[in-house]
Structure formats: C-alpha cells, structure tokens
C-alpha atoms as a PDB file:
ATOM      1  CA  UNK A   1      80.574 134.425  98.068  1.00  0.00           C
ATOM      2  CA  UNK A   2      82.843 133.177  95.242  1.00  0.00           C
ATOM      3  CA  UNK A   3      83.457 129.325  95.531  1.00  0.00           C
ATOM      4  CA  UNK A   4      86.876 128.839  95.810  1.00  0.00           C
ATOM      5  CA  UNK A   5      88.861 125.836  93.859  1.00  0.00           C
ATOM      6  CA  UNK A   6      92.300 124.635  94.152  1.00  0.00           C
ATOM      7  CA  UNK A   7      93.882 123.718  90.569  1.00  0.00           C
ATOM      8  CA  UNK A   8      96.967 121.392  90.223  1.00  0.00           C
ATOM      9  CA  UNK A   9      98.285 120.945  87.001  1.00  0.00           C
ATOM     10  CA  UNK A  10     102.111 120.876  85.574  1.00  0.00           C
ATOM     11  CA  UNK A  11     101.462 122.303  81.763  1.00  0.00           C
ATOM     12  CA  UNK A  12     101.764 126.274  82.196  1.00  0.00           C
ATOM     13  CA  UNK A  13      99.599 126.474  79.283  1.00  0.00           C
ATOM     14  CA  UNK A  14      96.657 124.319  80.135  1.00  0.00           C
ATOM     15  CA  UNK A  15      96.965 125.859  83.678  1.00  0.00           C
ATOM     16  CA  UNK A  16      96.696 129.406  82.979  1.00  0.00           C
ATOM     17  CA  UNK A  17      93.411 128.626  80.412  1.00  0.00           C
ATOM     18  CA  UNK A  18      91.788 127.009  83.385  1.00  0.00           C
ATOM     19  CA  UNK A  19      92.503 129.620  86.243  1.00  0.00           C
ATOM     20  CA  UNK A  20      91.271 132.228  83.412  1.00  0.00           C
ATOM     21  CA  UNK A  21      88.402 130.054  82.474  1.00  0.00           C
ATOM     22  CA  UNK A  22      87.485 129.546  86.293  1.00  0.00           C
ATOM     23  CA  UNK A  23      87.816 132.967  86.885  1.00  0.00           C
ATOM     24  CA  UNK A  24      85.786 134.483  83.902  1.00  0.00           C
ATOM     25  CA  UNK A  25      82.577 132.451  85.969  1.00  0.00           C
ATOM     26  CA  UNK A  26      83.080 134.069  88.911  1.00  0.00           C
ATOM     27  CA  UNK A  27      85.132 131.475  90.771  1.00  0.00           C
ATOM     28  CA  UNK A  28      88.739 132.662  92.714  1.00  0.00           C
ATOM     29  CA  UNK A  29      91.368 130.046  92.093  1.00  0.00           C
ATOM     30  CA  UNK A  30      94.297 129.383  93.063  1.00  0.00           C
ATOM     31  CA  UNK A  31      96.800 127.540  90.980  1.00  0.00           C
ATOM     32  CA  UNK A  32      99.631 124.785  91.884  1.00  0.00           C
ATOM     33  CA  UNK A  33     102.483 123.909  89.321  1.00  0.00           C
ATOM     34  CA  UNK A  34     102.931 120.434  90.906  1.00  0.00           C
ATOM     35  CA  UNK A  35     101.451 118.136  93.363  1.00  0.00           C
ATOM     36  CA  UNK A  36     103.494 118.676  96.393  1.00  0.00           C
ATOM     37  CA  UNK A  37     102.753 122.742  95.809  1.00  0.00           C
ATOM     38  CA  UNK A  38      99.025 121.875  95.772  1.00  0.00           C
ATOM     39  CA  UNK A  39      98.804 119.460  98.964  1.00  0.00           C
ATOM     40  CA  UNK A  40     101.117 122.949 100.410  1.00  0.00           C
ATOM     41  CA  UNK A  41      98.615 125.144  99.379  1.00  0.00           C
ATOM     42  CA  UNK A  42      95.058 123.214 100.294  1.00  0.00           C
ATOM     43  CA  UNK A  43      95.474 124.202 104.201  1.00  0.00           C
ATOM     44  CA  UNK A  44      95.675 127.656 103.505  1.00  0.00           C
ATOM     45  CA  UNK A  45      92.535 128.285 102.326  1.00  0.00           C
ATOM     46  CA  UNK A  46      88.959 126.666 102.643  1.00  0.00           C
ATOM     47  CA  UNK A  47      88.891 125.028  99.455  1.00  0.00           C
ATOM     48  CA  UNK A  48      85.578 124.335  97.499  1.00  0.00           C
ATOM     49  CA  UNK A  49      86.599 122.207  95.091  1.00  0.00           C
ATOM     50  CA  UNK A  50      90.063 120.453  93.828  1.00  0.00           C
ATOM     51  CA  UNK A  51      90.962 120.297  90.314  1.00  0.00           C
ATOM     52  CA  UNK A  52      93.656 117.653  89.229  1.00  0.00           C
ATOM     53  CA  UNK A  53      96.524 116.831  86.909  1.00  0.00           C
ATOM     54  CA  UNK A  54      96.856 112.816  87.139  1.00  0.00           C
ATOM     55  CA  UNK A  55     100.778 112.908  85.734  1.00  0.00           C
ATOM     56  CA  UNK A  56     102.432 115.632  87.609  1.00  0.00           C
ATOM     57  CA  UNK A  57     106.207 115.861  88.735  1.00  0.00           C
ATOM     58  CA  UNK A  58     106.665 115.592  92.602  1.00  0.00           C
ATOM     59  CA  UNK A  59     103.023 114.285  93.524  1.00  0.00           C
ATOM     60  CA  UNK A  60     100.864 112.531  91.397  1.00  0.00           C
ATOM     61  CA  UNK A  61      97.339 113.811  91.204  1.00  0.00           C
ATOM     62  CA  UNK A  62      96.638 110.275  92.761  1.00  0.00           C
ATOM     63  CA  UNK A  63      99.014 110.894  95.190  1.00  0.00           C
ATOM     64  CA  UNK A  64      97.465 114.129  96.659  1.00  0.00           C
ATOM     65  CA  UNK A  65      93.940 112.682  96.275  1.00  0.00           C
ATOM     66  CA  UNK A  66      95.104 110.134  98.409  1.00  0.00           C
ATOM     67  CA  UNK A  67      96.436 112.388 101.252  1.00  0.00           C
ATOM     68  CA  UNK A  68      93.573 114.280 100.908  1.00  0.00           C
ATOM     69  CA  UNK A  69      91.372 111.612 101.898  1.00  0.00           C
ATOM     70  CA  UNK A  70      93.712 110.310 104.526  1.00  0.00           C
ATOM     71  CA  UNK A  71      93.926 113.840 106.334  1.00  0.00           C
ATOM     72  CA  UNK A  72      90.072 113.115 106.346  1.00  0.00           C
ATOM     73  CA  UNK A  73      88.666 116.395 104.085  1.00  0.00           C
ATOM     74  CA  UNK A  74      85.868 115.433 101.946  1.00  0.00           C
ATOM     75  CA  UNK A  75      86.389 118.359  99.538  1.00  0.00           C
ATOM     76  CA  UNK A  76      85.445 116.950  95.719  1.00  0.00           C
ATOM     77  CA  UNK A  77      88.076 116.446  93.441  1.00  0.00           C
ATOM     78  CA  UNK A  78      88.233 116.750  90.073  1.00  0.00           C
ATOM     79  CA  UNK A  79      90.363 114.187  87.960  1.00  0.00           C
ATOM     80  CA  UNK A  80      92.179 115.677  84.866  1.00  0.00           C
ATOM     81  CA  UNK A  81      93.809 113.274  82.706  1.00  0.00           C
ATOM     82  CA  UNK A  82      95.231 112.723  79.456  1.00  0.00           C
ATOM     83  CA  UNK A  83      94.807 109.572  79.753  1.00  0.00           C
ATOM     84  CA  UNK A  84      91.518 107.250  77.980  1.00  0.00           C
ATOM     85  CA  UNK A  85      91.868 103.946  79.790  1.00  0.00           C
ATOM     86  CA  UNK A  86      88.920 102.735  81.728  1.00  0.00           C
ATOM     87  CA  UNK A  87      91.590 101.562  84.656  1.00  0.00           C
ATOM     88  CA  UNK A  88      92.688 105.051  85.056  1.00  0.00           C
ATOM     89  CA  UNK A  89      89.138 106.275  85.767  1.00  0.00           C
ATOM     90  CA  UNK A  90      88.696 103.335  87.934  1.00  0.00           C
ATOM     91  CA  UNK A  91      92.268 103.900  89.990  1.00  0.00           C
ATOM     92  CA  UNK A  92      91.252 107.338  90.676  1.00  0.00           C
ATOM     93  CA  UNK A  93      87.289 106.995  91.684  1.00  0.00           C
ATOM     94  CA  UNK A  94      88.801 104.349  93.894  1.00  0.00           C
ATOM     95  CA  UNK A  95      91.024 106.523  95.448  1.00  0.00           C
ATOM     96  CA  UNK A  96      88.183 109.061  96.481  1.00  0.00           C
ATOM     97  CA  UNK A  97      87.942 111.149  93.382  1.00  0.00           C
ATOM     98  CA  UNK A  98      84.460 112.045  92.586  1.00  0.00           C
ATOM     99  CA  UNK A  99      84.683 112.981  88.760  1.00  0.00           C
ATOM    100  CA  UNK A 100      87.017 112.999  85.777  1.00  0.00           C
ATOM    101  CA  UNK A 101      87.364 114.828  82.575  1.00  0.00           C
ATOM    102  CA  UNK A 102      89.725 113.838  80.133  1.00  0.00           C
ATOM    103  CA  UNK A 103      91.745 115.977  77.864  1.00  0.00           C
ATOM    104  CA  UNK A 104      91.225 117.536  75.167  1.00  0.00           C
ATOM    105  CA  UNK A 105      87.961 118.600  76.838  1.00  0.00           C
ATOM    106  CA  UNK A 106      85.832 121.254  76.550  1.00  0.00           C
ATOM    107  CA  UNK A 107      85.477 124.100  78.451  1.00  0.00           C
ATOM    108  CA  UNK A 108      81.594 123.633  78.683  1.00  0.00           C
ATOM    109  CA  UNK A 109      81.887 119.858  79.710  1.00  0.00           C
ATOM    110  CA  UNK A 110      84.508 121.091  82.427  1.00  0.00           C
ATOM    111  CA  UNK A 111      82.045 124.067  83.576  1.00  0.00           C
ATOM    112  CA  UNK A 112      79.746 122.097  83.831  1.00  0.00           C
ATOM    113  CA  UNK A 113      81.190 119.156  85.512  1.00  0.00           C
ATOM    114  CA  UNK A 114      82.432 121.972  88.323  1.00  0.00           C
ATOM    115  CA  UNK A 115      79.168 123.637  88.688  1.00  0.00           C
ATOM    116  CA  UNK A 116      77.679 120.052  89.624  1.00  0.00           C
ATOM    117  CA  UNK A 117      80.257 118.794  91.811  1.00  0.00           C
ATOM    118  CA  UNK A 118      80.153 122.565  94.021  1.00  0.00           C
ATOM    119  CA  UNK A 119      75.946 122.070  94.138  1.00  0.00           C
ATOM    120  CA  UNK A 120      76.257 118.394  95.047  1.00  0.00           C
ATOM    121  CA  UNK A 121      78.945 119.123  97.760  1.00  0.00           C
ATOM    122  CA  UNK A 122      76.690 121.919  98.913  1.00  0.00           C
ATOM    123  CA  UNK A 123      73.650 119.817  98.801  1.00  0.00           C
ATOM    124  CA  UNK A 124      74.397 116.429 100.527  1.00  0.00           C
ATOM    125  CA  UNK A 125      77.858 116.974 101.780  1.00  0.00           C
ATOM    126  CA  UNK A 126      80.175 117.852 105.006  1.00  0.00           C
ATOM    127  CA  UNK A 127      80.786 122.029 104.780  1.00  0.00           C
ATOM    128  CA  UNK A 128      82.953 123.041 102.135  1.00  0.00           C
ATOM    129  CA  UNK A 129      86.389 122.427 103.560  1.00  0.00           C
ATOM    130  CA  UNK A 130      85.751 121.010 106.534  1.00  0.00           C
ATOM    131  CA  UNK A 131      88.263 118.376 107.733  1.00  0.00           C
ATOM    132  CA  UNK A 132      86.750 115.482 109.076  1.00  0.00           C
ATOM    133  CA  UNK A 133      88.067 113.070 112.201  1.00  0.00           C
ATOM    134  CA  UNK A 134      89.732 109.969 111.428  1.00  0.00           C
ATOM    135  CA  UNK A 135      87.051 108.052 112.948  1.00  0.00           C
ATOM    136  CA  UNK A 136      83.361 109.074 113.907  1.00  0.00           C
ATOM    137  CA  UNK A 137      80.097 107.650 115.377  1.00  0.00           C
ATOM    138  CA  UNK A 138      77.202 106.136 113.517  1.00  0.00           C
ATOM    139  CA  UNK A 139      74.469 104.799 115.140  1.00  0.00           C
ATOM    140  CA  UNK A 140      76.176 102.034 117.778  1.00  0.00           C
ATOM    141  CA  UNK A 141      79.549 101.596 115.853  1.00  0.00           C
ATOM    142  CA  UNK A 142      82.637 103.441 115.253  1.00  0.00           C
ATOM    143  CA  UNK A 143      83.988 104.031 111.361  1.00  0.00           C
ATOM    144  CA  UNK A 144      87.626 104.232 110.857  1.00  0.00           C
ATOM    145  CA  UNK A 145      87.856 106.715 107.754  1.00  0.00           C
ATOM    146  CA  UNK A 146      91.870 106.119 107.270  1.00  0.00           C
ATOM    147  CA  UNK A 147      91.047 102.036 107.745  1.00  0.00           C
ATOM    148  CA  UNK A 148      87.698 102.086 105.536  1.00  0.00           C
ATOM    149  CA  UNK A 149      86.398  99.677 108.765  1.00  0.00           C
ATOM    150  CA  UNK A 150      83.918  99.614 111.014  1.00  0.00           C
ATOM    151  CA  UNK A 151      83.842  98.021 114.529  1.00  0.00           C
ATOM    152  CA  UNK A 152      80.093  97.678 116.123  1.00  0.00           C
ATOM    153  CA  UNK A 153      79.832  94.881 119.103  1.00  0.00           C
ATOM    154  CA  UNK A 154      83.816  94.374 119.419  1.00  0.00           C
ATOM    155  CA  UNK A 155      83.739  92.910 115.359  1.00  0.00           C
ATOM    156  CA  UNK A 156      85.597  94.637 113.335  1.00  0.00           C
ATOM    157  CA  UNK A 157      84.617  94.957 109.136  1.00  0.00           C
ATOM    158  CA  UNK A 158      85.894  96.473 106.200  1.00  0.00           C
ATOM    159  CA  UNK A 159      83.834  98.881 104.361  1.00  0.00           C
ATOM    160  CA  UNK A 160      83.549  99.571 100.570  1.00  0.00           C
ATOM    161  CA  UNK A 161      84.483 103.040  98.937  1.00  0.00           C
ATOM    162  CA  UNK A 162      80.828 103.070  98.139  1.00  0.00           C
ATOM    163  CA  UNK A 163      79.533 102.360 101.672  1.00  0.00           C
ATOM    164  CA  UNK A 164      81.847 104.729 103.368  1.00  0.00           C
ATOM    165  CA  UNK A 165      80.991 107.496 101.233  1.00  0.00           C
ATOM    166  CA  UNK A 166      76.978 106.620 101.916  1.00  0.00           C
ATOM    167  CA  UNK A 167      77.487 106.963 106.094  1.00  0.00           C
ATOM    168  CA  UNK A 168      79.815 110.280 105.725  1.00  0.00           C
ATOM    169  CA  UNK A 169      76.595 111.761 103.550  1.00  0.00           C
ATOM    170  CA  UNK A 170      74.366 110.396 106.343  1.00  0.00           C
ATOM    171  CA  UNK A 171      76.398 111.654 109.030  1.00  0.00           C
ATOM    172  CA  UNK A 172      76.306 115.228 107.599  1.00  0.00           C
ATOM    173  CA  UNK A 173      72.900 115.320 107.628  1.00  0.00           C
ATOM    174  CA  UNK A 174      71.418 113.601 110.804  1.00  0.00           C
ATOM    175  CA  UNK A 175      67.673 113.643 111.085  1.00  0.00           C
ATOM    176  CA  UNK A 176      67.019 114.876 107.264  1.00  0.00           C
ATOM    177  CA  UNK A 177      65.221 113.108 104.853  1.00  0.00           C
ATOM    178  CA  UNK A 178      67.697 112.466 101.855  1.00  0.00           C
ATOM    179  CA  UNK A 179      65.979 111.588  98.469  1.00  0.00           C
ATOM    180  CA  UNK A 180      67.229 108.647  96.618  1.00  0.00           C
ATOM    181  CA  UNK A 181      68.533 110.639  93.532  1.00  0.00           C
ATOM    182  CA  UNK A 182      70.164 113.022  96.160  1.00  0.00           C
ATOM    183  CA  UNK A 183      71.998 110.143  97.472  1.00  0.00           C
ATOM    184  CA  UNK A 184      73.036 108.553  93.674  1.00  0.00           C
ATOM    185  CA  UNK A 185      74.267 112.022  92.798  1.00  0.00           C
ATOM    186  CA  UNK A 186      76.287 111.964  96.305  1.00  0.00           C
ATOM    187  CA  UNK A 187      77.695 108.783  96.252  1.00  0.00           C
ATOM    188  CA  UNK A 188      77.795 107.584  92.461  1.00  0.00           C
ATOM    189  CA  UNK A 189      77.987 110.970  90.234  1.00  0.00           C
ATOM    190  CA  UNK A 190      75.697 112.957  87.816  1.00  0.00           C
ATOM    191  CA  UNK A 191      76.714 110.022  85.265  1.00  0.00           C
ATOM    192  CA  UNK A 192      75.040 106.959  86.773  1.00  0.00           C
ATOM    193  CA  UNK A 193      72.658 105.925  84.904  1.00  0.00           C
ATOM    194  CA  UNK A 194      71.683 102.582  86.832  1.00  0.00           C
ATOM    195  CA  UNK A 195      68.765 102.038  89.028  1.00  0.00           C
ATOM    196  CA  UNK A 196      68.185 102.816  92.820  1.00  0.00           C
ATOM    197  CA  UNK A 197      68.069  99.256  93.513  1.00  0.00           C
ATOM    198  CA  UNK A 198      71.844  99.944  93.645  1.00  0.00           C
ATOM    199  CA  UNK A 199      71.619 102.471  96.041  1.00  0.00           C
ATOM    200  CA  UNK A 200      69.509 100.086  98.089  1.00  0.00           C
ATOM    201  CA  UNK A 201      71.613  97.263  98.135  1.00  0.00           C
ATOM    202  CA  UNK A 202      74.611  99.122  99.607  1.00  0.00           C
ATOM    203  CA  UNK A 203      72.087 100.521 101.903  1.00  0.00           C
ATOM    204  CA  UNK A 204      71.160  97.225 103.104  1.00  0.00           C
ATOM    205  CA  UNK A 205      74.903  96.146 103.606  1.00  0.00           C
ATOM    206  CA  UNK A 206      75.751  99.198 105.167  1.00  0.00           C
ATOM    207  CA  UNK A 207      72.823  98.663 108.087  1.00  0.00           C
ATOM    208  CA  UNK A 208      74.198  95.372 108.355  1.00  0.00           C
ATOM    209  CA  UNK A 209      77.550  96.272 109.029  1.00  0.00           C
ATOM    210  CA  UNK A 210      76.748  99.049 111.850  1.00  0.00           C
ATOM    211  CA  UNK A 211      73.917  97.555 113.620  1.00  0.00           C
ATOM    212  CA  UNK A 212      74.232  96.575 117.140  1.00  0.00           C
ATOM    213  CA  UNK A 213      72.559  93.985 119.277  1.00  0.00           C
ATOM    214  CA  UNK A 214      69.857  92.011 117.529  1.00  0.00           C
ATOM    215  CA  UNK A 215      66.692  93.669 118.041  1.00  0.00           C
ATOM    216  CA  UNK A 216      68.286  96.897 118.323  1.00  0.00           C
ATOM    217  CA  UNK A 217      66.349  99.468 115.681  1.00  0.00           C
ATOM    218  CA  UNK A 218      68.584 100.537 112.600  1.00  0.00           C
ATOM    219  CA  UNK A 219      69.960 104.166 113.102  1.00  0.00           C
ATOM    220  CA  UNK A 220      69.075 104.191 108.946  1.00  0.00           C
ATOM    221  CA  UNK A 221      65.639 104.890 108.781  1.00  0.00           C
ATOM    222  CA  UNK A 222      63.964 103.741 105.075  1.00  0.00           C
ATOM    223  CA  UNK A 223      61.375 106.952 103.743  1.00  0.00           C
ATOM    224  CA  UNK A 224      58.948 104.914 101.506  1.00  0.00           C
ATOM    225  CA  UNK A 225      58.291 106.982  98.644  1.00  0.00           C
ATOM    226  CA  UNK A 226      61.607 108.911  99.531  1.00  0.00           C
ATOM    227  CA  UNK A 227      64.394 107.882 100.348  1.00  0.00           C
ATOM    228  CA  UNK A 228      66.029 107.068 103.893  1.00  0.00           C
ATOM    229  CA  UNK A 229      67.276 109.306 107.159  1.00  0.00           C
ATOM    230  CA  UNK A 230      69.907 108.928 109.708  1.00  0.00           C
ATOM    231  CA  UNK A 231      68.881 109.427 113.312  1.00  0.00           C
ATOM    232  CA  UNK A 232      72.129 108.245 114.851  1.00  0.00           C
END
C-alpha cells in the first residue's frame, strides 16, 4: 500500500517538484497551497506523513504543527524551511516536529529523510494516522497530552517534549521489548549522535514522575542488555 503524505507549501514551483518527486517513489500525495488548506485537508485522509512550509500565508507551518499535536495525532512532520537559524529548528522540534530540511535541499537528503521518518513511525509509533485522546493511562497516572502534565497520587507535574514523546512510544507498544537505539531514533531523530545515557536519564525522570505509592513496582521495566518495556 502506497504511504500517503500530506504536503503544505505556498511556492507553486517548489510544490509541484515535491508532489512529482514524492510521486515518482511510489508515494500518493496530496498537496495544500497554504496552511489553513492543509489542516482542511489532514482529516480527510489517513495521512502517513506531513510535509511543511514554515512561512506560509494563512497558517504557519508552526501553526498547523501545533494543531496537529493539540487534536492529539502523532503523524511525523516534516519541517521545510528557508530559513538557517538554529532557533528556527529549535521552535519547531519544540512544537512536535520530528525533522527538518532546509532549502535549497536535495532531493536525495529529502528522500531520504521521508523514507526514515515513515519506517520509524511504522516501527515504534501509534498507527499511521491514528488520532490519539487528549489524555491516556500509564501505569498508575493519567498524562494530559494538550497540558504536557501528568497527575499520579492527586500531584500534578509538567512533562518535557522529550518525556512525553518517550510514554506515547511506550504506550503504543505495551508489553514489547523496545531497543535503546529504537527508542533514540523515536524520540530524538536519525541525527543524534549522543549517547544512551541520554535516553536513560529521561527514562529515569519519566518513572519518577508516573510512579505511584512508594513501593509500588515501576510500570517501565529496564531490559539489561536491551533496552526497557512498558507493562502498564
């Protein structure tokens, strides 16, 4: 089954060489002139994969990445951008974009950039266009996706971009064993090049902020060797 991708972006030029790229590898797209077209057009269909113009007119590609998120869909999104600054990458992987390209790129960098963000949504991700609740169980608390919180015990906590995305890969796949590097790929990108002490860490403050009672056994399980499992 062709994957299918959403593509926002206000230049007609640029816009038709991506759907015609997208399409020469197989994939059916469907194209948006402007950011209030796309966030019309991403109910219709069960949308892989989100490619997006930063400076459009009506909707900013921050602007529909942000609605995105807040009508709770997980679907990656693609950041395209003119723009070179480190604080514009930083704005929009903040705002629950999970990659960026920016222009002039190539069309292998872009290929390839899509191929890895459709295998890692596949791989350690909710279904490809499934919208998610607003808030969900893990383990013995509640998380508030449109609040980035938490509440376990009646105490209420904020949670970090980072940790939120970590419990909505955990929650997708209760009871598997998720590698480390699955989870870096997931949660950081194909460009991290840190360690997995990283990954640990927000681990650690993640059990931390949804454990219950003292005593009370962690619903993150650690894999020595692996990686860790949820068995909320």
């Amino acid at each position: 089954m062709k994957a299918k991708i959403l593509v926002a972006e206000d230049d007609a030029n640029i816009r038709l060489g991506l759907v015609a790229t997208l399409e020469s590898e197989g994939y059916a797209v469907t194209a948006a002139s402007d950011g209030a077209q796309a966030l019309r057009l991403f109910p219709q269909e069960k949308f892989e994969l989100v490619l997006l113009d930063v400076m459009m007119p009506k909707a900013s590609g921050y602007d529909v990445c942000r609605e995105l998120r807040a009508r709770g869909t997980r679907v990656p999104v693609l950041f395209l951008t003119a723009k070179g600054e480190e604080i514009d990458k930083v704005v929009g992987l903040k705002l629950g974009a999970d990659d960026y390209v920016t222009k002039p790129f190539g069309v292998h960098e872009l290929l390839a950039r899509v191929e890895a963000l459709l295998r890692r949504g596949r791989e350690v991700g909710p279904r490809p266009g499934a919208e998610l609740s607003a808030e969900f169980r893990f383990g013995a608390a509640t998380i508030d996706r449109r609040k980035f919180a938490v509440t376990c015990a009646g105490q209420t906590v904020p949670l970090t971009a980072r940790e939120m995305k970590l419990a909505e890969v955990f929650a997708a796949h209760p009871g598997e064993v998720l590698t480390r590097d699955a989870l870096l790929n997931a949660v950081w990108g194909i460009d991290y090049f840190g360690t997995t002490r990283t990954l640990d860490q927000h681990v650690a403050q993640l059990r931390k902020k949804i454990e219950g009672p003292s005593g009370t056994p962690s619903a993150i399980a650690t894999v020595h060797g692996i990686g860790y499992r949820y068995d909320g």
